[in-house]
Protein backbone atom coordinates (compact mmCIF):
# COMPACT_ATOMS: atom_id res chain seq x y z
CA UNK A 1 197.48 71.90 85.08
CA UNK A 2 200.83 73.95 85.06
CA UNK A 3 201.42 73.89 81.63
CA UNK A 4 198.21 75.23 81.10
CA UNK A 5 198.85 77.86 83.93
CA UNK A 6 202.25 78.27 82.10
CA UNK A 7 200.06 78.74 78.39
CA UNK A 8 197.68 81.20 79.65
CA UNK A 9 199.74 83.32 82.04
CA UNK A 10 197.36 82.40 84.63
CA UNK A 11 197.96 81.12 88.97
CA UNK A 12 197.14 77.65 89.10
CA UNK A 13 194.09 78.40 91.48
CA UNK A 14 192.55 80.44 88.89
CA UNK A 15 192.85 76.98 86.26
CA UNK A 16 191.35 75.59 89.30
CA UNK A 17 188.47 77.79 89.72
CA UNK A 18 187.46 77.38 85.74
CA UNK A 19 187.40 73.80 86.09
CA UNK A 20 185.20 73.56 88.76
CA UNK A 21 182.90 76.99 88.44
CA UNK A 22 181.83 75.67 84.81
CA UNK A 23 183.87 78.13 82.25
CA UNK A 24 186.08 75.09 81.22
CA UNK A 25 183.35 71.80 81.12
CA UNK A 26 184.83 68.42 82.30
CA UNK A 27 184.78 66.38 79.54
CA UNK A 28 184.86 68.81 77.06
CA UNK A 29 187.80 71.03 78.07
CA UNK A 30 189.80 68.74 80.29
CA UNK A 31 188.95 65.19 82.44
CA UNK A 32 190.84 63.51 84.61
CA UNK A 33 191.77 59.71 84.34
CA UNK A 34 191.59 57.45 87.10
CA UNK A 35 194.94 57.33 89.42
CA UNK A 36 195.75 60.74 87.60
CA UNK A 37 195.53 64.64 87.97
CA UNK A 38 193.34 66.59 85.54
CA UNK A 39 194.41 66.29 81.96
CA UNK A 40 193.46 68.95 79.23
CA UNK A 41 192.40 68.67 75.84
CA UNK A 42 194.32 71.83 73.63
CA UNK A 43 192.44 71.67 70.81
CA UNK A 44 189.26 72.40 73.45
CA UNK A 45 190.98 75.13 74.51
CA UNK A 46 192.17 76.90 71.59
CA UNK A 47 188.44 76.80 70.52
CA UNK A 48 187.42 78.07 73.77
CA UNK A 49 190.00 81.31 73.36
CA UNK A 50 189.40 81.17 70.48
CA UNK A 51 185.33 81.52 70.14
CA UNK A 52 183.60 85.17 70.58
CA UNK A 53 183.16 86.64 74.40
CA UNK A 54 179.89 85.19 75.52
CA UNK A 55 176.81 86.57 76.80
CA UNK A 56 176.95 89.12 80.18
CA UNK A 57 175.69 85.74 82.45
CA UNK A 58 179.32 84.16 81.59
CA UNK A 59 182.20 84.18 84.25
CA UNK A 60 179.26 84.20 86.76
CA UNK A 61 179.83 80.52 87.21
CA UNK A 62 176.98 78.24 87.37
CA UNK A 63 175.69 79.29 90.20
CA UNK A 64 173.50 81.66 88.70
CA UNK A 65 171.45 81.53 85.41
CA UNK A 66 168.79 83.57 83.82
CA UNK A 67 166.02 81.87 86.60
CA UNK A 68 168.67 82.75 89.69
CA UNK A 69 168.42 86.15 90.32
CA UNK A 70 171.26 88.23 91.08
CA UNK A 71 171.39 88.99 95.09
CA UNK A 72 170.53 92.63 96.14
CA UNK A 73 172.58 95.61 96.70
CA UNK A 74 171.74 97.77 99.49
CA UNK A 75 171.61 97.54 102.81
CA UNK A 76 171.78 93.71 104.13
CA UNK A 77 167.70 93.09 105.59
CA UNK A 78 167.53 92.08 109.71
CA UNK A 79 167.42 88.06 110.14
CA UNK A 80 165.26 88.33 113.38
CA UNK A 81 163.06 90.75 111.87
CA UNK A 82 163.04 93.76 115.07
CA UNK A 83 163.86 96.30 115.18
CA UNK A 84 166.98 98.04 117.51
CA UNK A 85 166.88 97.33 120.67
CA UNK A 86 165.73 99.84 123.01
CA UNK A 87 168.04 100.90 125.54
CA UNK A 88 166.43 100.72 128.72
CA UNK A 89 167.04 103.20 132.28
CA UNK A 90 170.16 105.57 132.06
């Protein structure tokens, strides 16, 4: 995983995070033999850096597809529903 780090002028937690949010597929990109840290597979890579930047869903992880919608901007919505409490005698 360093030398990959090293390749890409990336942190290690950012290799991390594209191994396990989807951008780099295990078994395609990299897997991880048993008694062994993560291994990667260059010529994966190179095709990966290599290929043209994808569609705007990608670097969203896959957490969200075209099905998931996005979460809301604005103002956050009440969880118990009321409104503010009223403040009562002064």
């Amino acid at each position: 995983m360093s030398e990959v780090a090293i390749r890409f002028k990336l942190s290690r937690k950012t290799v991390r995070n594209r191994m396990y949010d989807g951008t780099w597929k295990k078994g395609v990109h990299w897997f991880s033999p048993p008694g062994l840290g993560p291994r990667f597979k260059w010529s994966a890579l190179v095709v990966w850096i290599e290929q043209d930047p994808a569609p705007s869903d990608a670097g969203k992880g896959l957490a969200y597809s075209a099905e998931i919608p996005l979460p809301r901007r604005g103002r956050p919505r009440r969880v118990d529903g009321g409104a503010k409490p009223a403040v009562h005698g002064a």
